[in-house]
Protein backbone atom coordinates (compact mmCIF):
# COMPACT_ATOMS: atom_id res chain seq x y z
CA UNK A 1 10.06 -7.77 -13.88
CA UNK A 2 9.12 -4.20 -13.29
CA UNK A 3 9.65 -1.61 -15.80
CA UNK A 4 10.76 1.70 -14.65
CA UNK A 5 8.27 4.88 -13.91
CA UNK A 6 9.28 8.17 -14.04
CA UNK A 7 8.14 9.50 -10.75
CA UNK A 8 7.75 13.00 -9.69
CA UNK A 9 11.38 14.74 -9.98
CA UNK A 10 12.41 11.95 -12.94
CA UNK A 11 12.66 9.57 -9.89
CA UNK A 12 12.46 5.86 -11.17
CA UNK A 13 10.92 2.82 -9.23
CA UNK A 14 12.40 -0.22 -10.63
CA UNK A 15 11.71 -4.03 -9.22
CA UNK A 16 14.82 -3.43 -6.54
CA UNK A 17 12.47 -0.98 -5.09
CA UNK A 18 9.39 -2.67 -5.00
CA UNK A 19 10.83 -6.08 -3.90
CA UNK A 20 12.50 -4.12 -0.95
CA UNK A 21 9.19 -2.49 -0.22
CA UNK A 22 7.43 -5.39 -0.01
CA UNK A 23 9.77 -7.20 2.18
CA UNK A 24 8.88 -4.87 5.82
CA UNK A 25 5.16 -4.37 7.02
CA UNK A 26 3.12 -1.09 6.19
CA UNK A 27 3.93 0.29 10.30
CA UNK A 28 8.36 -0.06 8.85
CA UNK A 29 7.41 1.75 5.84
CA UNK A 30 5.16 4.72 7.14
CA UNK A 31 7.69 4.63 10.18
CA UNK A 32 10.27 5.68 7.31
CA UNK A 33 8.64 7.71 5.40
CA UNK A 34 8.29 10.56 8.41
CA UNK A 35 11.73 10.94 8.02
CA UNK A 36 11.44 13.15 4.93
CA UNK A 37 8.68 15.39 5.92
CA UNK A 38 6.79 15.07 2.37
CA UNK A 39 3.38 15.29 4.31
CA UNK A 40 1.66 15.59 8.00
CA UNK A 41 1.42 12.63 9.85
CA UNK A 42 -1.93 11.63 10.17
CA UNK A 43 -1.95 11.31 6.31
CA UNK A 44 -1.30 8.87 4.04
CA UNK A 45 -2.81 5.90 5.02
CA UNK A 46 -6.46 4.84 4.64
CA UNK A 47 -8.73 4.85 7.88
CA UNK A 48 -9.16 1.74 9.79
CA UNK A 49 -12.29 0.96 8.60
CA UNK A 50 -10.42 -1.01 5.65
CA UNK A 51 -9.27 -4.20 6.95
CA UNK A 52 -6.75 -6.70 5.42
CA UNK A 53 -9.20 -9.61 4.59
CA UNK A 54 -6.00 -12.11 4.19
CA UNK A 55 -4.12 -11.15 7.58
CA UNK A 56 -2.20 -13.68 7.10
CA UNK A 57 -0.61 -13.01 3.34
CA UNK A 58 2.60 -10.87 3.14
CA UNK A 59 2.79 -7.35 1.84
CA UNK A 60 1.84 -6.19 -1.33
CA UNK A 61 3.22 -3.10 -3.24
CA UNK A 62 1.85 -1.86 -6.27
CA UNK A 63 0.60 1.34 -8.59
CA UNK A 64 -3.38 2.13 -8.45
CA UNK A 65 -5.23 1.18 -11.32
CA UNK A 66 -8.93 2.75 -9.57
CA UNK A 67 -12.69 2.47 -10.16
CA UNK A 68 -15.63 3.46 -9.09
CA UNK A 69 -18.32 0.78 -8.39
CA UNK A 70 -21.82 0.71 -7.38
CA UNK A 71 -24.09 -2.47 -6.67
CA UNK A 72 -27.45 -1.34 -4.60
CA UNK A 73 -30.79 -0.42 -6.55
CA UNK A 74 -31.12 -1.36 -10.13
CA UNK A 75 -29.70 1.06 -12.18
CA UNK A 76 -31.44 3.29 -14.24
CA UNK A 77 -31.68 4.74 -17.84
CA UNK A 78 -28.98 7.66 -17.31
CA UNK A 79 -26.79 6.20 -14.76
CA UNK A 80 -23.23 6.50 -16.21
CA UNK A 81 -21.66 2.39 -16.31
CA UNK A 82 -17.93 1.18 -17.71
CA UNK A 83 -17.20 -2.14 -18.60
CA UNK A 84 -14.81 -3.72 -16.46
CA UNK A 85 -13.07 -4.88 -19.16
CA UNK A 86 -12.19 -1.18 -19.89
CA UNK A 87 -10.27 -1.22 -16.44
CA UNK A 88 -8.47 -3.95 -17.49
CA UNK A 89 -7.70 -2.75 -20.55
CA UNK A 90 -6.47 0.63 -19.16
CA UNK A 91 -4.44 -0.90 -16.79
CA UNK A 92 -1.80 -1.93 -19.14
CA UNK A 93 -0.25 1.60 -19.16
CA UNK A 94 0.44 1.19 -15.14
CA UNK A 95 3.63 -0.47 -14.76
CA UNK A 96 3.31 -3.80 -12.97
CA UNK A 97 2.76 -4.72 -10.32
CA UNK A 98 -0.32 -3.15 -9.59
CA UNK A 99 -3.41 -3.03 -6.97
CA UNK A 100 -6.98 -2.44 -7.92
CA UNK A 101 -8.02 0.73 -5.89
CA UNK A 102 -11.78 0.56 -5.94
CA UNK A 103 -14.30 3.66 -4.29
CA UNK A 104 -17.75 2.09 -3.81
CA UNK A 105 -20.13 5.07 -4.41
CA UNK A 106 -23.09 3.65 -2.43
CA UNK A 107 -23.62 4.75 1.34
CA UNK A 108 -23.80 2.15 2.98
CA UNK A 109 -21.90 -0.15 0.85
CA UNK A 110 -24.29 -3.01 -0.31
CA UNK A 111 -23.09 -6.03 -2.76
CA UNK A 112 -20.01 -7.66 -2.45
CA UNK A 113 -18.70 -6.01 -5.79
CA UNK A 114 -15.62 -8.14 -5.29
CA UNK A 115 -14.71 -11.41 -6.17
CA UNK A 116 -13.25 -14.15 -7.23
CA UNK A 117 -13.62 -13.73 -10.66
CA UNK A 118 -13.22 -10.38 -10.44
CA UNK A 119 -9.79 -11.23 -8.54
CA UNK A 120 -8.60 -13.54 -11.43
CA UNK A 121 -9.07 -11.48 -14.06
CA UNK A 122 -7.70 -8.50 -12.11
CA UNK A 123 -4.60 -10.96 -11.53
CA UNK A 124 -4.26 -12.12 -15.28
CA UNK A 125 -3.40 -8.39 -15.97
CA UNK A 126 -0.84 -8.16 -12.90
CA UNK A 127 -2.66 -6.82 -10.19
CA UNK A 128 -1.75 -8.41 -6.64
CA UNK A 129 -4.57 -6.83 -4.40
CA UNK A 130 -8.16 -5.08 -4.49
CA UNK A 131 -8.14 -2.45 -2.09
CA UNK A 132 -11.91 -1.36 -1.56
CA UNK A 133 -14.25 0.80 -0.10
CA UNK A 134 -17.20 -1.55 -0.44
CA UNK A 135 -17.61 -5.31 0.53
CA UNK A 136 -15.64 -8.37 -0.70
CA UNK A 137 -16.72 -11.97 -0.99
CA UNK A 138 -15.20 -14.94 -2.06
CA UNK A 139 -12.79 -14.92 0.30
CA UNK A 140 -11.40 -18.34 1.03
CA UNK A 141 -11.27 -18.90 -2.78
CA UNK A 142 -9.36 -15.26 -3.73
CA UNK A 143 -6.65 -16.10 -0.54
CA UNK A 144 -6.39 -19.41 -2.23
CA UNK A 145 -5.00 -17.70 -5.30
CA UNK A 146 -2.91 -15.74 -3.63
CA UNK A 147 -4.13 -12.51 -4.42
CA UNK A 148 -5.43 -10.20 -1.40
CA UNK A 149 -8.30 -8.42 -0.57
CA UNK A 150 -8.45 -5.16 1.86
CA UNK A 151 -11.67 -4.08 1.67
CA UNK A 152 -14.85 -2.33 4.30
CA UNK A 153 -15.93 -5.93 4.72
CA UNK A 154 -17.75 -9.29 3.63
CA UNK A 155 -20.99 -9.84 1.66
CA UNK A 156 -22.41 -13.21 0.20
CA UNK A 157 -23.92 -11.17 -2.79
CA UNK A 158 -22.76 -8.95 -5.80
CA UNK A 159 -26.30 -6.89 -5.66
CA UNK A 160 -26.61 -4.75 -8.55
CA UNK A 161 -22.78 -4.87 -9.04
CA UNK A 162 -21.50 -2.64 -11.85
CA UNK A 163 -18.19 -0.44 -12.56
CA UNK A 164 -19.39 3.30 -12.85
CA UNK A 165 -15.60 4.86 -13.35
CA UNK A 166 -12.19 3.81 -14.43
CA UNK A 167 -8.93 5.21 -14.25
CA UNK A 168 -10.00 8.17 -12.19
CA UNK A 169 -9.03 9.80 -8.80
CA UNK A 170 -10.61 8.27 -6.07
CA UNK A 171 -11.47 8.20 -2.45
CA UNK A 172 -11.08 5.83 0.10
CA UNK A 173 -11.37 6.43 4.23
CA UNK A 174 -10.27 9.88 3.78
CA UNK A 175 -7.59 9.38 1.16
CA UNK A 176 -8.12 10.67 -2.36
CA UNK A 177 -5.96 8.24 -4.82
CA UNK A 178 -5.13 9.00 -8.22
CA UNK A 179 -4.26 6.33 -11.22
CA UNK A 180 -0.71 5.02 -10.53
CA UNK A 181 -0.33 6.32 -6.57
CA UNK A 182 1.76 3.62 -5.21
CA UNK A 183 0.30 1.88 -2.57
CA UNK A 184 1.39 -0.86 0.13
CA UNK A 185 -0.63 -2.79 2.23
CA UNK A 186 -0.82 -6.09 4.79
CA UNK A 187 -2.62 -7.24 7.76
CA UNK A 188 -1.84 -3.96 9.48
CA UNK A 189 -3.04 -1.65 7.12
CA UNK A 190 -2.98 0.50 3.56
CA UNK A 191 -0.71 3.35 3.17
CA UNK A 192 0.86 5.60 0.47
CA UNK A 193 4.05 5.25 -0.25
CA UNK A 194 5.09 8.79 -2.32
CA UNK A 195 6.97 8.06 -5.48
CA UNK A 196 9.49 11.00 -5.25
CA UNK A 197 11.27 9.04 -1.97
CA UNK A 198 10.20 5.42 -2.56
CA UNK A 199 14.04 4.51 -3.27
CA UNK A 200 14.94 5.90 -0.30
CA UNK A 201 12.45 4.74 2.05
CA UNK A 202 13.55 1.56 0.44
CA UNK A 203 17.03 1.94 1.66
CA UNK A 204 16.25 2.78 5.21
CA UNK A 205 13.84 -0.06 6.02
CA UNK A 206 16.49 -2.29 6.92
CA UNK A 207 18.22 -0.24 9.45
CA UNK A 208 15.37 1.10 11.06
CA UNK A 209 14.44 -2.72 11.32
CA UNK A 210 17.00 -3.33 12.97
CA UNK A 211 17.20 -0.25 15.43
CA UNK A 212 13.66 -1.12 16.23
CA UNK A 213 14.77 -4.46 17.09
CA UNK A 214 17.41 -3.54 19.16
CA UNK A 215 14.84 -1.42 21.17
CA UNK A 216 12.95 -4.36 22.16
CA UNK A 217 15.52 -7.15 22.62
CA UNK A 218 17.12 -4.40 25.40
CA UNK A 219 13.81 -4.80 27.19
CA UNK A 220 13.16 -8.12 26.44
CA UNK A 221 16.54 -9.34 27.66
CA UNK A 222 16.86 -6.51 31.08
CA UNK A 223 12.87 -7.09 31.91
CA UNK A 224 11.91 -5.05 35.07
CA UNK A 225 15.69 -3.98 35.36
CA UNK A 226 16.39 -2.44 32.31
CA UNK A 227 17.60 1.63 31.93
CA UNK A 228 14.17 2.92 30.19
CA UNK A 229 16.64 6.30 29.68
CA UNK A 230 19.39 4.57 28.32
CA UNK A 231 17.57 2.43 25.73
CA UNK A 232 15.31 5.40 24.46
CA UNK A 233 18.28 7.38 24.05
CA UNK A 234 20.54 4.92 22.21
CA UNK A 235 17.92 4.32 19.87
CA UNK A 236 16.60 7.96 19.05
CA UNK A 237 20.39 8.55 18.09
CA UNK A 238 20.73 5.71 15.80
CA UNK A 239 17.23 6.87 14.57
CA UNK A 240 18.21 10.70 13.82
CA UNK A 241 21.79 9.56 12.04
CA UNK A 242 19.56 7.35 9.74
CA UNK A 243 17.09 10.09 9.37
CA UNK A 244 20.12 12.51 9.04
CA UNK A 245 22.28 10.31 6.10
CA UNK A 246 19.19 9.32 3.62
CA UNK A 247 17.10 12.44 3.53
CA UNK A 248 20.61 14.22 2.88
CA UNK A 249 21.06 11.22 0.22
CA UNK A 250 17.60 12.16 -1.08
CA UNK A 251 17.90 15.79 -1.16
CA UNK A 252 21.37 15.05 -3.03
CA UNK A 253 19.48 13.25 -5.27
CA UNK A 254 22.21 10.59 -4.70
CA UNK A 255 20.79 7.15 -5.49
CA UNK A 256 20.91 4.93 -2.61
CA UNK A 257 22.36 0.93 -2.87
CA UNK A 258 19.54 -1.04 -2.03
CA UNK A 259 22.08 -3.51 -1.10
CA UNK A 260 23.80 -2.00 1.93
CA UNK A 261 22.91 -0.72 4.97
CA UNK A 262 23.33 2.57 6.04
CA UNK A 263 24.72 2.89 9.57
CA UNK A 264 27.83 0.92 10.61
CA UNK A 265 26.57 -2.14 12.22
């Protein structure tokens, strides 16, 4: 179960939310979140050089719990290091689930500072995913498990792996990322979801699904015959009475029913 997190404007994200979230892909999600105009966008998600690792696991949702790593050169006398096991510690005041949000301070990236043990015991203390700036190894065995990696990409060594940081702000491909940021993620990518609309872009997913669906079954099923016109336009009306009935709902502050669609079907 999740608990409940006050979000900015007292807005709580529950397990209804979360389990909604997590069933539509990160393109559904960011789709939805343009509706409310809470940022430009070309933010929000992290660049493409992080790649889903698993491409075949599901989505994952879940609130940052960051780090800062290092793992070329030997480190010396006054190099600031945190035991990991401070991370995990600290990551008990996140509500669950969560993702390990890790900024690998060395350019280029050197040692695979994640793996599978580090995946376990990330895992033991609810974290789903390791989203990383750095390399990843392990692989086969951390998929195995379950659990997901998204990371810069794959090396057979740990280096001089150490933790630097925890429970700081971090960057990642152009993304800063602060303790608790809610984050989803699959084969197609990593984006931020922001915690003052996460209800609502919960609520919409499943009719924009299904608009989106629409769309393409109208050229699938006309082929070479079909009204271009006539399909754009019925779905960029179903699209603006979505966007038109939950950002009102949001701006209400009326809670949506993650139960029922929005639009008469």
């Amino acid at each position: 179960m999740v608990a409940p997190i006050a979000a900015a404007g007292g807005v709580e994200i529950d397990a209804e939310v979360i389990e909604k979230l997590a069933a539509y892909p990160t393109p559904t999600v960011s789709n939805v979140i343009e509706f409310f105009e809470v940022r430009p966008k070309d933010e929000g998600f992290l660049g493409a050089e992080i790649k889903a690792l698993h491409p075949d696991h599901p989505p994952v949702v879940g609130f940052a719990a960051t780090a800062t790593l290092r793992s070329a050169a030997e480190p010396h006398a006054n190099e600031k290091e945190t035991s990991f096991a401070r991370l995990l510690e600290m990551m008990q005041d996140l509500p669950e689930p969560r993702i390990a949000v890790f900024q690998d301070l060395d350019r280029p990236p050197r040692g695979g500072t994640v793996g599978e043990c580090v995946a376990t015991a990330l895992s033991a203390f609810g974290a789903r995913a390791v989203v990383t700036s750095g390399y990843a190894r392990d692989i086969k065995e951390v998929g195995q498990r379950g659990f997901s990696f998204f990371a810069r990409g794959i090396s057979p060594s740990h280096g001089y792996g150490r933790t630097v940081d925890v429970m700081i702000p971090v960057e990642l491909a152009n993304q800063r990322i602060s303790p608790g940021t809610l984050i989803h993620a699959d084969v197609s990518g990593v984006i931020i979801v922001p915690r003052e609309i996460a209800p609502w872009v919960a609520a919409a997913l499943e009719d924009f699904e299904r608009i989106e669906r629409e769309y393409c079954a109208s050229f699938d099923r006309e082929g070479p015959k079909s009204d271009p016109w006539a399909i754009m336009e019925t779905a960029h009306k179903k699209l603006a009475a979505l966007q038109q009935k939950i950002v009102g709902m949001w701006k209400r502050g009326r809670r949506p029913d993650l139960n029922k669609t929005l639009l008469d079907w």
